[in-house]
C-alpha atoms as a PDB file:
ATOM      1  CA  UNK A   1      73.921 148.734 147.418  1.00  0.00           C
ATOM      2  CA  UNK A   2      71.897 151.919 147.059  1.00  0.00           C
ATOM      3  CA  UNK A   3      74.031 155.217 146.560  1.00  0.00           C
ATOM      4  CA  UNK A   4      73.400 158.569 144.487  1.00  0.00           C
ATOM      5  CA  UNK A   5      70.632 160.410 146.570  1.00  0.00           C
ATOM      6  CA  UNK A   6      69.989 162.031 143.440  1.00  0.00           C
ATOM      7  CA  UNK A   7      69.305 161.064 140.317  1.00  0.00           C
ATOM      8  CA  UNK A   8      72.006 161.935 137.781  1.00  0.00           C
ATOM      9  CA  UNK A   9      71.704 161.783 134.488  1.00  0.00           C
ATOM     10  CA  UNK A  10      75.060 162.575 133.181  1.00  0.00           C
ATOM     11  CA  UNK A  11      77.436 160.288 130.492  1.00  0.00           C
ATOM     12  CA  UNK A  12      74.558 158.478 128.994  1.00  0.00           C
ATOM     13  CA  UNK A  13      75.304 155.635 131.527  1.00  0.00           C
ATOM     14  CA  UNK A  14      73.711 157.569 135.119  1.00  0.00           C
ATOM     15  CA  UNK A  15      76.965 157.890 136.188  1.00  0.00           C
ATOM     16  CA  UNK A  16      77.493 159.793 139.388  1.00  0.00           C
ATOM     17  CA  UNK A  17      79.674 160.776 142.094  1.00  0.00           C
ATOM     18  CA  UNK A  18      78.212 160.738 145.236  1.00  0.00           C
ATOM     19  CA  UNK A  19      80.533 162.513 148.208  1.00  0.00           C
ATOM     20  CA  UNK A  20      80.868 159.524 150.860  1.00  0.00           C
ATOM     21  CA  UNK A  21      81.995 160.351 154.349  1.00  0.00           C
ATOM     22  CA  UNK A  22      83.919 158.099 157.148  1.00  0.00           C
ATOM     23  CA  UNK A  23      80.243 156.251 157.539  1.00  0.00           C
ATOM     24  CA  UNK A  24      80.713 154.540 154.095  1.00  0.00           C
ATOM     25  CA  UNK A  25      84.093 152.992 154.943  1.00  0.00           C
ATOM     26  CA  UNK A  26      82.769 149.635 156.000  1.00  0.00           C
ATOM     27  CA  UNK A  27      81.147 149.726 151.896  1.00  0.00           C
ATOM     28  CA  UNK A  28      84.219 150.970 150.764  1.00  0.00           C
ATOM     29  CA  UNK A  29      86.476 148.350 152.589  1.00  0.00           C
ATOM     30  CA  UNK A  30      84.106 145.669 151.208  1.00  0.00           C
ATOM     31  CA  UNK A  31      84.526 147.027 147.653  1.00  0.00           C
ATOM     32  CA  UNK A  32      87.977 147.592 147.660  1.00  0.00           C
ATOM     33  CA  UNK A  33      89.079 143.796 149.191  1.00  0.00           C
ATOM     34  CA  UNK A  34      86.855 142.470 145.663  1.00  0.00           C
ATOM     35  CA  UNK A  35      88.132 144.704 143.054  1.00  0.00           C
ATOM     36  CA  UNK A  36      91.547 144.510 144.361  1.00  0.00           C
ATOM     37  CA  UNK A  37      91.644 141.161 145.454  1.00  0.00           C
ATOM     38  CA  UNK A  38      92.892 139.785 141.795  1.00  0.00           C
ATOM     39  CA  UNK A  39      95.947 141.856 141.387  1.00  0.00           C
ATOM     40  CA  UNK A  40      96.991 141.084 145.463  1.00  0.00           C
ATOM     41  CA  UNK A  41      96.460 137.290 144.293  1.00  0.00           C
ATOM     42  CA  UNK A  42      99.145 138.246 141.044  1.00  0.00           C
ATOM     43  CA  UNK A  43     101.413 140.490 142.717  1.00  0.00           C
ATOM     44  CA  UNK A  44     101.069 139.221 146.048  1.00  0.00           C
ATOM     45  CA  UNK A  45     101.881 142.538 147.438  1.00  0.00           C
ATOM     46  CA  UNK A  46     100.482 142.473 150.394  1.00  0.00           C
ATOM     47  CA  UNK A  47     102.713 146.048 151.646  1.00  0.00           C
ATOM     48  CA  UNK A  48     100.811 148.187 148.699  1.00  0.00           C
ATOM     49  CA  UNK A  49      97.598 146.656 147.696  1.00  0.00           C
ATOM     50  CA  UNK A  50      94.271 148.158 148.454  1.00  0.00           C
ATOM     51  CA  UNK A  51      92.762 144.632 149.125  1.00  0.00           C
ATOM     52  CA  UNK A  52      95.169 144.116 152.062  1.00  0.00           C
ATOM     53  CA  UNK A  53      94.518 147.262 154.132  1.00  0.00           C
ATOM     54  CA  UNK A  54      91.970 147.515 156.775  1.00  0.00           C
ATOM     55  CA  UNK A  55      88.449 148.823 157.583  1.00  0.00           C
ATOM     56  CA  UNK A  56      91.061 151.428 160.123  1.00  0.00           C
ATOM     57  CA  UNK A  57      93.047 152.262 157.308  1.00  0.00           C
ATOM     58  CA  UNK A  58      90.099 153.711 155.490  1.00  0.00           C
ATOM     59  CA  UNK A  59      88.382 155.359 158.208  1.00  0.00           C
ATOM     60  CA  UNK A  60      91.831 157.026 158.907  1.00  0.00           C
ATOM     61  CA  UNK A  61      91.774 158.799 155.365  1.00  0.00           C
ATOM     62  CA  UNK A  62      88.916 160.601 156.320  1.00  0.00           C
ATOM     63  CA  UNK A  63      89.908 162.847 158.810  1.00  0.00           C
ATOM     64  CA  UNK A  64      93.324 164.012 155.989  1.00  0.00           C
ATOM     65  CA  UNK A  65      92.783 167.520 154.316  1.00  0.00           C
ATOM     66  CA  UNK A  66      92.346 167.771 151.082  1.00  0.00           C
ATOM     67  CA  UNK A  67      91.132 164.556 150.060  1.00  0.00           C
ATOM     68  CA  UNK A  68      87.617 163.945 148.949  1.00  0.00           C
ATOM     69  CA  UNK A  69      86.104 160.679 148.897  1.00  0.00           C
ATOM     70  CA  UNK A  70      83.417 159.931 146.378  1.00  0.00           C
ATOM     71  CA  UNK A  71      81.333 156.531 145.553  1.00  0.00           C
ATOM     72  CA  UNK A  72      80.473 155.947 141.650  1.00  0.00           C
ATOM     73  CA  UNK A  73      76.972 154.833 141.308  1.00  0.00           C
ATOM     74  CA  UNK A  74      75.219 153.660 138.312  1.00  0.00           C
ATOM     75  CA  UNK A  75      71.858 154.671 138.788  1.00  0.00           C
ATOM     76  CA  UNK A  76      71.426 154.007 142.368  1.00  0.00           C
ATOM     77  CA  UNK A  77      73.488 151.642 142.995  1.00  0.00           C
ATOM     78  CA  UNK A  78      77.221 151.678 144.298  1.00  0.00           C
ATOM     79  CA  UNK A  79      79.388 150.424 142.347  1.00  0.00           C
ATOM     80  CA  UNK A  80      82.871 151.462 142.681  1.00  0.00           C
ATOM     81  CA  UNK A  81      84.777 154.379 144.460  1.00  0.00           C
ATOM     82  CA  UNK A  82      87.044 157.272 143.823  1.00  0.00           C
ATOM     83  CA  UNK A  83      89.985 159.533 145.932  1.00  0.00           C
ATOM     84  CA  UNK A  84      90.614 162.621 144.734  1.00  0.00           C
ATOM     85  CA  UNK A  85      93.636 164.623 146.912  1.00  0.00           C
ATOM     86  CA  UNK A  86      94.626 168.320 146.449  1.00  0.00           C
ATOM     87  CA  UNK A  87      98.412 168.385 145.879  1.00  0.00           C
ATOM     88  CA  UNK A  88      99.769 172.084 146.151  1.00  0.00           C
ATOM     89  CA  UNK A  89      97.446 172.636 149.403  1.00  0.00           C
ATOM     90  CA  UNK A  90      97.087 176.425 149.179  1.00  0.00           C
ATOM     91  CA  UNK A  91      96.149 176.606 145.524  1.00  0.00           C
ATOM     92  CA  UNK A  92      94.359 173.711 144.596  1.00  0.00           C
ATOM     93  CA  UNK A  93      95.428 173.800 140.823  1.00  0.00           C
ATOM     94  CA  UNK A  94      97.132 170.114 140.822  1.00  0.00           C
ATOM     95  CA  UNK A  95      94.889 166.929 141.343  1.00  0.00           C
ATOM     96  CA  UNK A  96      95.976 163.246 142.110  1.00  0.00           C
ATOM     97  CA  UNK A  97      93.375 160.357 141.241  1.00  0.00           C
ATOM     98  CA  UNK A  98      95.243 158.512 144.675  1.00  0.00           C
ATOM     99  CA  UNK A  99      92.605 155.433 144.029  1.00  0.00           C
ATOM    100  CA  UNK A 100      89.685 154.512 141.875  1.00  0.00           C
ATOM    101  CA  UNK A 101      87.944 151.040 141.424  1.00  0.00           C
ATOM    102  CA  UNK A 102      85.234 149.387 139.992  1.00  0.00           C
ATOM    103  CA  UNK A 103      83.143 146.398 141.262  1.00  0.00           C
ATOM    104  CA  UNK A 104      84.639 143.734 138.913  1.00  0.00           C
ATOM    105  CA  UNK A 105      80.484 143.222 138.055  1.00  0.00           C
ATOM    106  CA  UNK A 106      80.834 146.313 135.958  1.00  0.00           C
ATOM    107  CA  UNK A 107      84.279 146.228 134.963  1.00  0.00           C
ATOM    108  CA  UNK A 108      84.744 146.824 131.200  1.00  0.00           C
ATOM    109  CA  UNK A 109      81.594 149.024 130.691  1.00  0.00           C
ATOM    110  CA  UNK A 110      82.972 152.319 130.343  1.00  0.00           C
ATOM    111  CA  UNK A 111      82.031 153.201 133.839  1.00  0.00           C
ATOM    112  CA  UNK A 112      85.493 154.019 134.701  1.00  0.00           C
ATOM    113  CA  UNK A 113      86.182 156.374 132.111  1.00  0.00           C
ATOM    114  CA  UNK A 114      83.058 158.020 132.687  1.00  0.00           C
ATOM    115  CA  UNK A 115      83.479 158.291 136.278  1.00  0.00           C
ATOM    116  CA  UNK A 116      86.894 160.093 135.984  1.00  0.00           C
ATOM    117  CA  UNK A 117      85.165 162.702 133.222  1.00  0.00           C
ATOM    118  CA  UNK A 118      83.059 163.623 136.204  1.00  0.00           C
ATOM    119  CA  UNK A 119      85.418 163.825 138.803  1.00  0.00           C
ATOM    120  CA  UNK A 120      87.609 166.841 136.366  1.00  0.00           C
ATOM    121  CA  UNK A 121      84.559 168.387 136.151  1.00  0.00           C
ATOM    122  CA  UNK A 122      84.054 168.425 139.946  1.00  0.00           C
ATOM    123  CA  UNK A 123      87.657 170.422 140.072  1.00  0.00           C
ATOM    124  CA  UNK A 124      87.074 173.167 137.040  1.00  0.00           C
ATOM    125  CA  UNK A 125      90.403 174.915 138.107  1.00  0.00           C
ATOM    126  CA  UNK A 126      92.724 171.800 138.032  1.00  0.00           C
ATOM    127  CA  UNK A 127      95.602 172.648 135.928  1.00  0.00           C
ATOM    128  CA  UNK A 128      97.074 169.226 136.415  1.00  0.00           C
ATOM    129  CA  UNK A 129      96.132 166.053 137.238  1.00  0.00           C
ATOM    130  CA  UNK A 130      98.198 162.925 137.950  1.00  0.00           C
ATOM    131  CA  UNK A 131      97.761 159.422 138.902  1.00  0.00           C
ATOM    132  CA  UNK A 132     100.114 155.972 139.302  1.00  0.00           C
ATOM    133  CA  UNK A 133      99.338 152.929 138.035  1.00  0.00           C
ATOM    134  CA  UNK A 134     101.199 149.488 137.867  1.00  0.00           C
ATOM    135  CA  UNK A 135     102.720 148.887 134.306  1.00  0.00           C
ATOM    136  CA  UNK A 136     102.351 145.688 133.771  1.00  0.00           C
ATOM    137  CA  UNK A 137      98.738 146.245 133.920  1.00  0.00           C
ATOM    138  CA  UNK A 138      97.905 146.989 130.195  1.00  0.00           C
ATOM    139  CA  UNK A 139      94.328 147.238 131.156  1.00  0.00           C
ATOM    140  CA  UNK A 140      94.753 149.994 133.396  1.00  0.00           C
ATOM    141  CA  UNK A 141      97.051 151.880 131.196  1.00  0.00           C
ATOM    142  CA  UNK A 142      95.193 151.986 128.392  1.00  0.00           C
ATOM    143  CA  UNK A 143      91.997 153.569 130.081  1.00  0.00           C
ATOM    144  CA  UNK A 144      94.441 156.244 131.609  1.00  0.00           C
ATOM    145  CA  UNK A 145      95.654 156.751 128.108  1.00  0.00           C
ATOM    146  CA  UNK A 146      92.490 156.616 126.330  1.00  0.00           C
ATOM    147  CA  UNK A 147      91.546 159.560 128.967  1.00  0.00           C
ATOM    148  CA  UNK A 148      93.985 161.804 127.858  1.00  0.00           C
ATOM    149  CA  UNK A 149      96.710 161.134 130.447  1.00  0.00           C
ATOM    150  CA  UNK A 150     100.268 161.132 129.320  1.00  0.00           C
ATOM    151  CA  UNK A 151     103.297 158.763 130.713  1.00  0.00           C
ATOM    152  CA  UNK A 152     105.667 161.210 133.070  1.00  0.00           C
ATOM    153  CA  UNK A 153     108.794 158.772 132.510  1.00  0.00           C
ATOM    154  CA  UNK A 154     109.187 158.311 136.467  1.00  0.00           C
ATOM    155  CA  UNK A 155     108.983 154.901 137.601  1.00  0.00           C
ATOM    156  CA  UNK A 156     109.244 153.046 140.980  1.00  0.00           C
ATOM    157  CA  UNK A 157     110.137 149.568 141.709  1.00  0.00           C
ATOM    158  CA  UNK A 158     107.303 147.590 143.998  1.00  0.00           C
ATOM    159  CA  UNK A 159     109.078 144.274 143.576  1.00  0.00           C
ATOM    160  CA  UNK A 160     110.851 142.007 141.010  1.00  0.00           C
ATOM    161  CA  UNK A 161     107.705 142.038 138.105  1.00  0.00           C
ATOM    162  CA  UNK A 162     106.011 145.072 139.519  1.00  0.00           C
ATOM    163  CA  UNK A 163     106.669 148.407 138.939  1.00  0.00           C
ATOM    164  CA  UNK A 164     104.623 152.046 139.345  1.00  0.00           C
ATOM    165  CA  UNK A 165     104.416 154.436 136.489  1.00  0.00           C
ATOM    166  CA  UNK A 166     103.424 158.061 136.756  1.00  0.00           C
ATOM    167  CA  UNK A 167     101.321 159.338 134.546  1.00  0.00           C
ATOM    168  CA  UNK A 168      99.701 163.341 134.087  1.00  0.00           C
ATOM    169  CA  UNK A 169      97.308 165.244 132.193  1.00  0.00           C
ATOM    170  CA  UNK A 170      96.601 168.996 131.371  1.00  0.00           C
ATOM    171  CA  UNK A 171      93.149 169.961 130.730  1.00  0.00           C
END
């Protein structure tokens, strides 16, 4: 998959962000289904999970304000994907990470971390930003952690063995 119409050079790893637009959503759907796909098979929740929702789904989140869409790409290739949505609309000072993934081919690389590093440096006045996660996926909490984001204390129950917890960070 070729992506990054530039070449970036940033994080040692060519990391970029490329802005993607409702004409990458059949990519995106594709992407999402296999990087999701393991924790649908786990959880089976089929009401929440990324890898259940469909190619209209997508191509609906395009036309919501303040929500960018951007794919990762290592070098030129696509290899993940990233939502970033505006949460106090008239400032702009609060950011939510409302979905990231990696291709599991390049899982466990780094590419993750260096792909959010990027994104808070696409919003220089962000004051906050927030995310959810499941917590029973220590994977996923430790690279939030790692990054500098902080456990709120909020949680919400998905179903019996699967919870969301909130997490923030202050840059």
């Amino acid at each position: 998959m070729d992506c990054c119409n530039i070449i970036c050079y940033n994080f040692k790893m060519n990391i970029c962000l490329n802005k993607a637009s409702i004409k990458d959503s059949k990519k995106i759907h594709e992407m999402q289904v296999i990087s999701f796909k393991p924790l649908l098979e786990k959880y089976s929740d089929y009401d929440t999970n990324p890898a259940a929702e469909t190619l209209k789904k997508i191509e609906a989140r395009f036309a919501f304000d303040n929500v960018d869409h951007y794919l990762i790409c290592l070098c030129k290739t696509t290899i993940g994907y990233i939502r970033i949505r505006c949460f106090d609309e008239d400032i702009c000072t609060t950011y939510m990470l409302s979905q990231m993934f990696i291709t599991p081919d390049y899982q466990g690389e780094g590419y993750a971390q260096a792909a959010i590093k990027q994104a808070e440096l696409l919003y220089p006045k962000a004051k906050k930003w927030i995310l959810e996660t499941i917590k029973q996926e220590i994977k996923l909490r430790y690279i939030y952690e790692k990054m500098g984001y902080k456990q709120t204390g909020a949680e919400k129950r998905i179903k019996d063995g699967m919870d969301l917890i909130y997490y923030e960070k202050q840059p």
